[in-house]
N, C-alpha and C. Protein backbone atom coordinates (compact mmCIF):
# COMPACT_ATOMS: atom_id res chain seq x y z
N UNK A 1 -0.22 32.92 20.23
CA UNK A 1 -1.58 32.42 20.01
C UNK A 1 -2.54 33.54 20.36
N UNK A 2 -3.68 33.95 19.15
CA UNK A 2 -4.45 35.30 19.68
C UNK A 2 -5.70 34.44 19.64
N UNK A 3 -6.16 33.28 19.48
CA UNK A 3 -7.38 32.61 19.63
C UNK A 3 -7.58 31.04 18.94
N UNK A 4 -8.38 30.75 20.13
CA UNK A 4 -8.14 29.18 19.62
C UNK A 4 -7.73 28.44 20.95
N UNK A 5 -8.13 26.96 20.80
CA UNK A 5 -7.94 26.19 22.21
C UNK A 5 -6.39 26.24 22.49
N UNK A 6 -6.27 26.25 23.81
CA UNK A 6 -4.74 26.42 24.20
C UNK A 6 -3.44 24.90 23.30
N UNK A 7 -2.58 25.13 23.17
CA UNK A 7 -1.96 24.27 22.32
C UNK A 7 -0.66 23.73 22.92
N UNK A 8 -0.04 22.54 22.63
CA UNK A 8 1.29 22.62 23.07
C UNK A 8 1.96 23.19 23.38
N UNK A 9 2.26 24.37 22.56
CA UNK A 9 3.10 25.64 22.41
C UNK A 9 2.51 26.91 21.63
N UNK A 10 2.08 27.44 22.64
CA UNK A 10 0.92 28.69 22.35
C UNK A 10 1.95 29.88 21.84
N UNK A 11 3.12 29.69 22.19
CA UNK A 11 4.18 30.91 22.02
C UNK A 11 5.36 29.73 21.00
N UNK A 12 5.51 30.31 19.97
CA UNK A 12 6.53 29.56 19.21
C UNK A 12 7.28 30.63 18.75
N UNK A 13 9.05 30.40 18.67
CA UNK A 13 9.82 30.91 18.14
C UNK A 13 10.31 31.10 17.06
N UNK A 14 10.26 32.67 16.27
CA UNK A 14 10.49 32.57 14.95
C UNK A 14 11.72 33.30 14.84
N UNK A 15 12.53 33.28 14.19
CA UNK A 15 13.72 33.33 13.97
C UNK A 15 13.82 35.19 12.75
N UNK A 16 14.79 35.86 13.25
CA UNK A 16 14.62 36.93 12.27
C UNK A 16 14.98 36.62 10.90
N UNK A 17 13.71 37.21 10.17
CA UNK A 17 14.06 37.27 8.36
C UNK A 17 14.17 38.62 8.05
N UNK A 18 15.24 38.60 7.01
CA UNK A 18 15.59 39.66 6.49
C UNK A 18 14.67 39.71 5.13
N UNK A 19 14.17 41.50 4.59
CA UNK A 19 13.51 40.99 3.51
C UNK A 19 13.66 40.39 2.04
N UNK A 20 12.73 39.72 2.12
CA UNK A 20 12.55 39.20 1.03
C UNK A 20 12.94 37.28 1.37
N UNK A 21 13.20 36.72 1.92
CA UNK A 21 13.86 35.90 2.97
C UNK A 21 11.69 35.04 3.38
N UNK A 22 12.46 33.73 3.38
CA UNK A 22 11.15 33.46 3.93
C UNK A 22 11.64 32.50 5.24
N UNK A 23 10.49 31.92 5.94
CA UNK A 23 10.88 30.96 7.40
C UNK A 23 9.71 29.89 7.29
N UNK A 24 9.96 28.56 7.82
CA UNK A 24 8.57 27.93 8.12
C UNK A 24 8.65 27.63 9.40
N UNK A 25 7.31 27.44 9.84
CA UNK A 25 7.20 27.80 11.40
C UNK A 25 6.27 26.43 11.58
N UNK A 26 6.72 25.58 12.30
CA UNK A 26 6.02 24.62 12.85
C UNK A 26 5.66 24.51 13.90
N UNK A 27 4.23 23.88 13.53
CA UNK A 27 3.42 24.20 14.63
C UNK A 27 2.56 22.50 15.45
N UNK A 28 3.02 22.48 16.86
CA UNK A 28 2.95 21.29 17.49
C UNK A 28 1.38 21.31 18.10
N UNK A 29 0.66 20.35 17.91
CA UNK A 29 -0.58 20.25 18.57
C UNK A 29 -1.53 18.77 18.53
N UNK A 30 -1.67 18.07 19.65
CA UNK A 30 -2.83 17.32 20.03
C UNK A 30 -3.48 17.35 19.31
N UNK A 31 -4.19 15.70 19.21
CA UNK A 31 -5.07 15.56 18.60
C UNK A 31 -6.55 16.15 18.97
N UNK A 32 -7.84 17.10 18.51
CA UNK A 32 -8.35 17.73 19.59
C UNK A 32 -9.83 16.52 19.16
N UNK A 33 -10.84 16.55 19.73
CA UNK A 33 -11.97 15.79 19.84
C UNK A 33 -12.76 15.91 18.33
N UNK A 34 -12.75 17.33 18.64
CA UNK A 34 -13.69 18.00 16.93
C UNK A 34 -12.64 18.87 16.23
N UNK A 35 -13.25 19.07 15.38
CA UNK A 35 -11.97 20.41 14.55
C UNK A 35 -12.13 21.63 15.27
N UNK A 36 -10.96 22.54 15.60
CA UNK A 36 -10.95 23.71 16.03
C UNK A 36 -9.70 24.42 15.31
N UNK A 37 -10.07 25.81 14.89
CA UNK A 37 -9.31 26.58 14.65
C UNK A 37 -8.11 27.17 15.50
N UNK A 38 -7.14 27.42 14.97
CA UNK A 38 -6.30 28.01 15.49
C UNK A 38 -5.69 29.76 15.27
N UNK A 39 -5.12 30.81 15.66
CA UNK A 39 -4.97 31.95 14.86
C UNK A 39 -3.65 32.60 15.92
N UNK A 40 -2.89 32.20 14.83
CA UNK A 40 -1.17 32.90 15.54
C UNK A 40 -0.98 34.56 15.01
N UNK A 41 -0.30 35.14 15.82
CA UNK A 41 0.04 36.66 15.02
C UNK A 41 1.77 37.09 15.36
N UNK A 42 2.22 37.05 14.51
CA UNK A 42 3.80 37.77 14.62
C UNK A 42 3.84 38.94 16.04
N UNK A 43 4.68 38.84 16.89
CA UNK A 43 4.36 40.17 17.82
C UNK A 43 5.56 40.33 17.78
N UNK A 44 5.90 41.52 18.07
CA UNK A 44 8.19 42.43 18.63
C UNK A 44 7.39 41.59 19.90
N UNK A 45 9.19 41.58 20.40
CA UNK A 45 9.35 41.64 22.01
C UNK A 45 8.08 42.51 23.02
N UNK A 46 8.04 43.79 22.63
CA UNK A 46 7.42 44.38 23.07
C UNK A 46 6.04 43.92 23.71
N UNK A 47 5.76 43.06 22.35
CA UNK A 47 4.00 42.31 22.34
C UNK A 47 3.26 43.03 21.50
N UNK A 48 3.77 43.85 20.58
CA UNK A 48 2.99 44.36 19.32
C UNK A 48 2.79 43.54 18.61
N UNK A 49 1.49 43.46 18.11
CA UNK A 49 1.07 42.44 16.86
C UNK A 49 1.24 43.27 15.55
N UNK A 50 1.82 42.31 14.82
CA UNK A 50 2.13 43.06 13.58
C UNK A 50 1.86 41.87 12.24
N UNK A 51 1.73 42.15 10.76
CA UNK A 51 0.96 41.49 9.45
C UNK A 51 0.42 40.70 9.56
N UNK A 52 -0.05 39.92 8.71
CA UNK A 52 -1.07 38.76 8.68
C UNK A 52 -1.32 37.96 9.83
N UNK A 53 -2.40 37.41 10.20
CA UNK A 53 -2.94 36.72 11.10
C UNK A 53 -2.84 35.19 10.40
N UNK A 54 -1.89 34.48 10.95
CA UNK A 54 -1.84 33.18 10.53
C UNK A 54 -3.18 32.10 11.14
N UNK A 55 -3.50 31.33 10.30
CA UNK A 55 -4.90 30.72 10.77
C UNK A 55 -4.59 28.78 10.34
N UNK A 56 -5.06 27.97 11.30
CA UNK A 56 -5.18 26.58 11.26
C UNK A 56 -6.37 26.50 11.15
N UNK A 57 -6.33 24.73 10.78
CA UNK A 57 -7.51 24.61 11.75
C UNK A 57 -6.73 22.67 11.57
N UNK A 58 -7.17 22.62 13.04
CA UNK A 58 -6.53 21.48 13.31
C UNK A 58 -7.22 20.57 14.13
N UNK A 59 -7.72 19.27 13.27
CA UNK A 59 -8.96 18.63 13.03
C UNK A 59 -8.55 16.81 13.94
N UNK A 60 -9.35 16.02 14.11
CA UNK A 60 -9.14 15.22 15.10
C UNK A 60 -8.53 13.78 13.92
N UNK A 61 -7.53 13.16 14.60
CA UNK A 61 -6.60 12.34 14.02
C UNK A 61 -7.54 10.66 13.78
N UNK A 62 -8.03 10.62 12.63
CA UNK A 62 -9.02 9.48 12.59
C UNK A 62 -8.06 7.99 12.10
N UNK A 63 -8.72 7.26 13.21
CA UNK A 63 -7.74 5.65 13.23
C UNK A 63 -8.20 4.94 11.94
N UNK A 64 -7.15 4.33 11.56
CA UNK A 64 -7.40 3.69 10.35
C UNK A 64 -8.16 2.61 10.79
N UNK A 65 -8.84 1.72 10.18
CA UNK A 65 -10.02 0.96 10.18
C UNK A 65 -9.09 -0.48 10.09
N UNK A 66 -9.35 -1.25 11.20
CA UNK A 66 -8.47 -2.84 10.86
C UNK A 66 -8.95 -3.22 10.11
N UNK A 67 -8.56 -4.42 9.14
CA UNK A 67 -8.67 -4.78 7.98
C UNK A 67 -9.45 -5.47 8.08
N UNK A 68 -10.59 -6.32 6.83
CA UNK A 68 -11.64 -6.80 7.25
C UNK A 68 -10.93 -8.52 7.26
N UNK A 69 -12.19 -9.20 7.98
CA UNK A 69 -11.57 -10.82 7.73
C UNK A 69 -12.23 -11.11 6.40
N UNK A 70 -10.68 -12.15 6.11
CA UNK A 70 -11.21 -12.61 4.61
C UNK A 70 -11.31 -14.12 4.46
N UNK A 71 -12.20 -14.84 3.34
CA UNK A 71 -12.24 -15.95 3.30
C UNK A 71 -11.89 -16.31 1.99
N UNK A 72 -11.68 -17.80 1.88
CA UNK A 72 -11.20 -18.00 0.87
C UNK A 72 -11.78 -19.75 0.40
N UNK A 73 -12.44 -20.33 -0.60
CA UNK A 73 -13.40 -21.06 -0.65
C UNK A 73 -12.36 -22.02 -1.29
N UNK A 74 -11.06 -22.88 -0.25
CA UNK A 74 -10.83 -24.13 -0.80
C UNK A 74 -11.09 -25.42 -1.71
N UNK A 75 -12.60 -25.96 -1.48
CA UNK A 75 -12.78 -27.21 -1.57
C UNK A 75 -14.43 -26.36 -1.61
N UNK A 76 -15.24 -27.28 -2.71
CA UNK A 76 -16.79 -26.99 -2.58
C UNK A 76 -17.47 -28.16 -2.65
N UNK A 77 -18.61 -28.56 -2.22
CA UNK A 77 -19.61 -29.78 -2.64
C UNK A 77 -19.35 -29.91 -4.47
N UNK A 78 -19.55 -28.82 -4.92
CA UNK A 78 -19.72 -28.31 -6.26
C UNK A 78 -18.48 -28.41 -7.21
N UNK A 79 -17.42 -28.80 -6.55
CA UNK A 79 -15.91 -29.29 -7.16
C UNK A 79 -16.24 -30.30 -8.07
N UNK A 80 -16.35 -30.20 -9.51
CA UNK A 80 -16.47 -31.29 -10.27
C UNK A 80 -17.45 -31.60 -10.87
N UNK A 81 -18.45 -31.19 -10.72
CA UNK A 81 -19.85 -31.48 -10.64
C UNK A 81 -20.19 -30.35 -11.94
N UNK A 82 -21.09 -31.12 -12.72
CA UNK A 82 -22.06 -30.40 -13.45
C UNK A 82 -23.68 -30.44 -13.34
N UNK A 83 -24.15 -29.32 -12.79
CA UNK A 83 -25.71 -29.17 -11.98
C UNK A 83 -25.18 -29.20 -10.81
N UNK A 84 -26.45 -29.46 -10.23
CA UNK A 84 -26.55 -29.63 -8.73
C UNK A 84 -26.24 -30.55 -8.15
N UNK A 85 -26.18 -30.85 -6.95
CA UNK A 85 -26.09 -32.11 -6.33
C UNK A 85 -27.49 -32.57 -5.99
N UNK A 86 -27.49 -34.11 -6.42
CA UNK A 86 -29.27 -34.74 -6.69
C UNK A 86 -29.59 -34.90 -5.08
N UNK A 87 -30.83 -34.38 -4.82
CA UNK A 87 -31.49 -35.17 -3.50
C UNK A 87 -32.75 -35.39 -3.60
N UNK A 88 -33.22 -36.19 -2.75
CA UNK A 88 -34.84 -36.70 -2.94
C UNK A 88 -35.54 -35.69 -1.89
N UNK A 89 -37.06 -35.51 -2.07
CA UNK A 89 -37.49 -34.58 -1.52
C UNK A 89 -38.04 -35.08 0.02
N UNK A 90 -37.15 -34.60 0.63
CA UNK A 90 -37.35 -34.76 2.40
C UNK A 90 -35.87 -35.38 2.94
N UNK A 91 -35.28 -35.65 1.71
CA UNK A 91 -33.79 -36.73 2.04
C UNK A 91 -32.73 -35.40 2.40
N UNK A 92 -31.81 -35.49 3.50
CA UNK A 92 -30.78 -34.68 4.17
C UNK A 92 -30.02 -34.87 3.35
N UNK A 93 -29.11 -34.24 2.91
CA UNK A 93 -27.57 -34.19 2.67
C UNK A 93 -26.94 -33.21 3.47
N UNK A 94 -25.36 -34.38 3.52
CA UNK A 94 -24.69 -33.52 4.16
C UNK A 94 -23.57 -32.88 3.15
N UNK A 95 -23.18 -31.40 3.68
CA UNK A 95 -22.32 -30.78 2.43
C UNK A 95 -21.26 -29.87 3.29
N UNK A 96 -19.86 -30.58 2.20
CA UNK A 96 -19.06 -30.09 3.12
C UNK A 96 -18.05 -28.87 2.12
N UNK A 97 -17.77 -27.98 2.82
CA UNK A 97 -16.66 -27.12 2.31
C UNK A 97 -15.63 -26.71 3.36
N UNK A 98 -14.22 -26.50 2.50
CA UNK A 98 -13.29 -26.26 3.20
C UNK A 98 -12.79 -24.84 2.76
N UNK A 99 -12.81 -23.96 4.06
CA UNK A 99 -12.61 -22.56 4.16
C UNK A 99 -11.04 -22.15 4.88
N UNK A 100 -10.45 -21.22 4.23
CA UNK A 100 -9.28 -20.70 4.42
C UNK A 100 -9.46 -19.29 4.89
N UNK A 101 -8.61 -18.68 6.12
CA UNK A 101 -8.60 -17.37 6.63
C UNK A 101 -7.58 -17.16 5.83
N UNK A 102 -7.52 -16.40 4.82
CA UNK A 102 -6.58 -15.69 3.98
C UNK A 102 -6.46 -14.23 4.34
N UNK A 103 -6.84 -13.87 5.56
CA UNK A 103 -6.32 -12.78 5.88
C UNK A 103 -5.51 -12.35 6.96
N UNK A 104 -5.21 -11.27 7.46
CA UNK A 104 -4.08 -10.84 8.19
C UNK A 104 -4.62 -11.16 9.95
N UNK A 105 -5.97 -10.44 9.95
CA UNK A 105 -6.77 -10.74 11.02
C UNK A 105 -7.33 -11.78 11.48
N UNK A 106 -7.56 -12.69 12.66
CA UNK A 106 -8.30 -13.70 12.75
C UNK A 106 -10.23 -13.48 12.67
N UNK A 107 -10.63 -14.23 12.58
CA UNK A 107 -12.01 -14.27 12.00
C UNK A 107 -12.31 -14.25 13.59
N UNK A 108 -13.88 -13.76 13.91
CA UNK A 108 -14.43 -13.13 15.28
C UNK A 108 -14.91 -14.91 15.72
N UNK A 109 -15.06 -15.28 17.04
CA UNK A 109 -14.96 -15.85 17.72
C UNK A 109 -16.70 -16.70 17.56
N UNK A 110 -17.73 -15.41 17.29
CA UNK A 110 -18.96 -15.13 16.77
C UNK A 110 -19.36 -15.84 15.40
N UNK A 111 -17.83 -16.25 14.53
CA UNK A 111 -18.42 -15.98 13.23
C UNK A 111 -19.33 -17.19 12.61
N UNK A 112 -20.35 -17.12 12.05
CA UNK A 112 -21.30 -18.12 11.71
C UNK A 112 -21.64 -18.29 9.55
N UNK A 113 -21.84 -19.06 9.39
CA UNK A 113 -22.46 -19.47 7.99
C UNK A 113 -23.90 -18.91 8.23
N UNK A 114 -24.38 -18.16 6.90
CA UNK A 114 -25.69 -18.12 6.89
C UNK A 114 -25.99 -17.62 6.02
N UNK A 115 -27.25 -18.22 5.35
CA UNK A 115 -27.85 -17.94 3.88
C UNK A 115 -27.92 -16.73 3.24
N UNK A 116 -27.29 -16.70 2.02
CA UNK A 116 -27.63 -14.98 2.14
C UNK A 116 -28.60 -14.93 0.17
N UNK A 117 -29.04 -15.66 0.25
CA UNK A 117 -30.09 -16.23 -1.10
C UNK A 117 -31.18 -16.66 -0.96
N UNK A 118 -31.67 -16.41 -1.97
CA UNK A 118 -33.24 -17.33 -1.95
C UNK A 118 -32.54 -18.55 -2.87
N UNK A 119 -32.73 -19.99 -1.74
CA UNK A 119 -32.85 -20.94 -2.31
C UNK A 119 -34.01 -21.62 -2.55
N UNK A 120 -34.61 -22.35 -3.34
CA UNK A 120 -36.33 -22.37 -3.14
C UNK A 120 -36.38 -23.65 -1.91
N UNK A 121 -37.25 -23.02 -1.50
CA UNK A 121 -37.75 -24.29 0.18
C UNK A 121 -37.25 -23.62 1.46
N UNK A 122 -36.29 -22.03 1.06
CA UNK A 122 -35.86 -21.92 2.50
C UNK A 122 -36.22 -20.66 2.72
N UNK A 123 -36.96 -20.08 1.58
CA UNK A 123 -37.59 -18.31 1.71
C UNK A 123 -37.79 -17.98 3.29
N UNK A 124 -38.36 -18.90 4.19
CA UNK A 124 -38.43 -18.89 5.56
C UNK A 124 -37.33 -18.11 6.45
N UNK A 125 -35.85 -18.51 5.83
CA UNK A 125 -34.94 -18.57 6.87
C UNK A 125 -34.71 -16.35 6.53
């Protein structure tokens, strides 16, 4: 290793090639915070550096993202129905649907219904 954050194995063993002959040289290293370069150089015993300056750069190991929760719309008020469902103006209805976790993950503990339209009368919410 002639520069670059210290590594698993700053000194790795390469095996003699004869020419024309090639080798692959693997190289062990931690995941690091940010990307940082790495730069190895062939040396003899001696500690002479000798051809090309081998160069990394070896970048931080990003976690895959858990999967999102999914829903799945069983049963609707709207099952059957052509238009809307009739109500008088100020009269409640109640409306029911049945929802399925069709996914791998359970749904957050947090999770709530909430409008995500303009229905007319509720521009408010």
């Amino acid at each position: 290793l002639v520069g670059g954050p210290m590594l698993l194995a700053p000194v790795v063993e390469v095996p003699a090639v004869a020419p024309g002959q090639t080798v692959c040289v693997d190289l062990e290293a931690e995941s690091p915070e940010e990307p940082m370069g790495v730069f190895y150089s062939l040396v003899t015993p001696e500690g002479a550096a000798f051809g090309e300056i081998v160069h990394a750069t070896i970048t931080p190991k990003i976690a895959a993202a858990p999967p999102p929760p999914v829903v799945v719309v069983l049963a609707s008020p709207m099952d059957g129905r052509e238009g809307g469902l009739e109500a008088l103006q100020g009269e409640v209805k109640t409306v029911e649907w049945t929802l399925a976790n069709a996914g791998s993950v359970p749904w957050p503990e947090d999770t709530t219904i909430t409008l995500v339209y303009n229905t007319p009368g509720f521009e408010h919410l």
